[in-house]
C-alpha atoms as a PDB file:
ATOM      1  CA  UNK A   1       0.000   0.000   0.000  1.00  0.00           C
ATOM      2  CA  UNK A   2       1.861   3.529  -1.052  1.00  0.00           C
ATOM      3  CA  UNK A   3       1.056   6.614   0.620  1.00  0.00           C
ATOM      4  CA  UNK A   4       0.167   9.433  -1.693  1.00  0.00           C
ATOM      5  CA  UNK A   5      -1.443  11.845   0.377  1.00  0.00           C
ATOM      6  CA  UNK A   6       0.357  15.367  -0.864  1.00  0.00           C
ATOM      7  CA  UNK A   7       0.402  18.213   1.370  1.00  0.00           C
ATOM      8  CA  UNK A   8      -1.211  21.855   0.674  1.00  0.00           C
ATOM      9  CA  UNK A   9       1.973  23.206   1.482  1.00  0.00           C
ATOM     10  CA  UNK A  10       4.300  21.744  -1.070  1.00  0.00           C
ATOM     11  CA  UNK A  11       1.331  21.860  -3.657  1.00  0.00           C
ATOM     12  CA  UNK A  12       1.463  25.866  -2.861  1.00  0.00           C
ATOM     13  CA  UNK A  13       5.384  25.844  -3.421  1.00  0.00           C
ATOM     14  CA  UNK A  14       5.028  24.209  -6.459  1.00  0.00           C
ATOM     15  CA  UNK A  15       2.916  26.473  -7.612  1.00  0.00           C
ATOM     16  CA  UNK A  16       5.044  29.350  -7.389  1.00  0.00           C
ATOM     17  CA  UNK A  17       8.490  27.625  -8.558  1.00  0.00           C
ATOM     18  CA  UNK A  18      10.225  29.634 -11.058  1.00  0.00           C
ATOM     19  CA  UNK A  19      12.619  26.844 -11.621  1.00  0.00           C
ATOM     20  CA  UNK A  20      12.509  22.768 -11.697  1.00  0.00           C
ATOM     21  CA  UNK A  21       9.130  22.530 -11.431  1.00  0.00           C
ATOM     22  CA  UNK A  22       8.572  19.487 -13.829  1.00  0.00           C
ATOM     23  CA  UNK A  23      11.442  17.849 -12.305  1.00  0.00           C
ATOM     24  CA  UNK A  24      10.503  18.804  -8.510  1.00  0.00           C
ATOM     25  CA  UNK A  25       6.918  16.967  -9.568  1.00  0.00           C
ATOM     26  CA  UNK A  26       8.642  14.185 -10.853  1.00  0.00           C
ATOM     27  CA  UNK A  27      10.704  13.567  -8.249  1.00  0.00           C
ATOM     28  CA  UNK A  28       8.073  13.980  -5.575  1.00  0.00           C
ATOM     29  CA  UNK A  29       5.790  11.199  -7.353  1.00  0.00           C
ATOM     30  CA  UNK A  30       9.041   9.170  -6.776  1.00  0.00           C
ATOM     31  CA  UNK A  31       9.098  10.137  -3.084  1.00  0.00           C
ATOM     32  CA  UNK A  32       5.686   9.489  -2.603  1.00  0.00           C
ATOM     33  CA  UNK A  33       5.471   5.729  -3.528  1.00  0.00           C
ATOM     34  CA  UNK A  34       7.466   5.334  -0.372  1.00  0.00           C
ATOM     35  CA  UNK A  35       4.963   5.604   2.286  1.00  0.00           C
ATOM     36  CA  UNK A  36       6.667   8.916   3.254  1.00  0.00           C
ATOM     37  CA  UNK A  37       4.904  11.657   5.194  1.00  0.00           C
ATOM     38  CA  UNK A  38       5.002  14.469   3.239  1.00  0.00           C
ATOM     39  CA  UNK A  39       5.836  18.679   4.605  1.00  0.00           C
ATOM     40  CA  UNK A  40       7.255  21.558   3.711  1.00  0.00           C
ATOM     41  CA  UNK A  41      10.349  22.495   6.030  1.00  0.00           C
ATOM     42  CA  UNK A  42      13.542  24.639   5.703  1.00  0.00           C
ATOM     43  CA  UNK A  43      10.916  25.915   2.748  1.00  0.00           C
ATOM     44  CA  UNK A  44      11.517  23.027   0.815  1.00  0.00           C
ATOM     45  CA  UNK A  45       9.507  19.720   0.108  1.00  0.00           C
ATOM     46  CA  UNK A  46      10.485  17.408   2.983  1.00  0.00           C
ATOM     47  CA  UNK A  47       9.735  13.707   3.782  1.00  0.00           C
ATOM     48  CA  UNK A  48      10.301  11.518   6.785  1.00  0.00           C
ATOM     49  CA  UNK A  49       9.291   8.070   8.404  1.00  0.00           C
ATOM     50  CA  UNK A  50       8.103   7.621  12.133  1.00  0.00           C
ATOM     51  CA  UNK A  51       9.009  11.714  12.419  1.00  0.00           C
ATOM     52  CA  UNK A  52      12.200  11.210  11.204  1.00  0.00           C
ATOM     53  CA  UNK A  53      13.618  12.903   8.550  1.00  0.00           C
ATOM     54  CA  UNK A  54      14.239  11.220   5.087  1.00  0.00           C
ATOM     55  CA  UNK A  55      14.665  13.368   2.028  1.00  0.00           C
ATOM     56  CA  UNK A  56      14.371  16.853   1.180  1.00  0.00           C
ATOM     57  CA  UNK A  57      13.847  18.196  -2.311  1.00  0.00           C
ATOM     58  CA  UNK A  58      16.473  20.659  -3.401  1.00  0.00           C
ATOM     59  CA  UNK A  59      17.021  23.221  -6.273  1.00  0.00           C
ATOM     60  CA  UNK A  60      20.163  25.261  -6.806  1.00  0.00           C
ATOM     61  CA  UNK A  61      20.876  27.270  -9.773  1.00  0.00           C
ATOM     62  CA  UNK A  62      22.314  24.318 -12.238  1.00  0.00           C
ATOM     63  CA  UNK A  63      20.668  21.584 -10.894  1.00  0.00           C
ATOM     64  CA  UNK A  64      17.810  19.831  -8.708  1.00  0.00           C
ATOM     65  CA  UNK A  65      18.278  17.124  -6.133  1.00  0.00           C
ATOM     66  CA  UNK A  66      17.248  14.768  -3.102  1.00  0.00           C
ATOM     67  CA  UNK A  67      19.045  15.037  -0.364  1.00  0.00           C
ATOM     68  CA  UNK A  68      19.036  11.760   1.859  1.00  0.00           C
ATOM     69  CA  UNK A  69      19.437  12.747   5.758  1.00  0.00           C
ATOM     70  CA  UNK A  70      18.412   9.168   6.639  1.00  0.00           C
ATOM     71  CA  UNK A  71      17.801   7.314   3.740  1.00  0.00           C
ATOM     72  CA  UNK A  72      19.194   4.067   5.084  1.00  0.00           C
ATOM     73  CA  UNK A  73      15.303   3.997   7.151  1.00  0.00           C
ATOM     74  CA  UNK A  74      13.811   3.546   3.239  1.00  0.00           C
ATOM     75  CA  UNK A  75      13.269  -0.332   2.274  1.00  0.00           C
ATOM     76  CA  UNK A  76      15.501  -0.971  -0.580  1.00  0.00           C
ATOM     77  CA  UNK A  77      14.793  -4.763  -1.764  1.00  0.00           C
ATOM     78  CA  UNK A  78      16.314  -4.135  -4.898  1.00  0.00           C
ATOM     79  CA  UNK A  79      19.660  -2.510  -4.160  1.00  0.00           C
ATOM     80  CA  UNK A  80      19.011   0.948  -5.864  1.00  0.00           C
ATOM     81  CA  UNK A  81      19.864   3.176  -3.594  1.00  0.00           C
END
């Protein structure tokens, strides 16, 4: 069972990005299939798993990114991470 519940909050910051946006929606229907809790904190899109934090979604000026503060809590039965 995935968890896709999306939050008002990153909806709203989606919204209004001037940059990444296709790839910030992409990579947030990636995030989403893992039963994360999604939130918006440090004013970016933010996950995490029994209240801790997981992954953040990132843009800079070149580039986009996840950022894995404890992405050894994810399940990873196929060794892709």
């Amino acid at each position: 069972m995935t968890n896709k519940i999306t939050n008002p909050k990153v909806d709203e910051f989606l919204s209004q990005a001037k940059s990444w946006r296709e790839e910030f929606e992409f990579l947030r229907s990636i995030i989403l299939e893992c039963q994360l809790k999604e939130d918006l904190k440090w004013s970016k899109p933010f996950y995490s798993l029994d209240g801790k934090n997981v992954v953040l979604i990132h843009g800079f000026k070149d580039y986009c990114a996840i950022l894995f503060m404890k992405g050894a809590l994810l399940s990873d039965e196929l060794g892709l991470l």
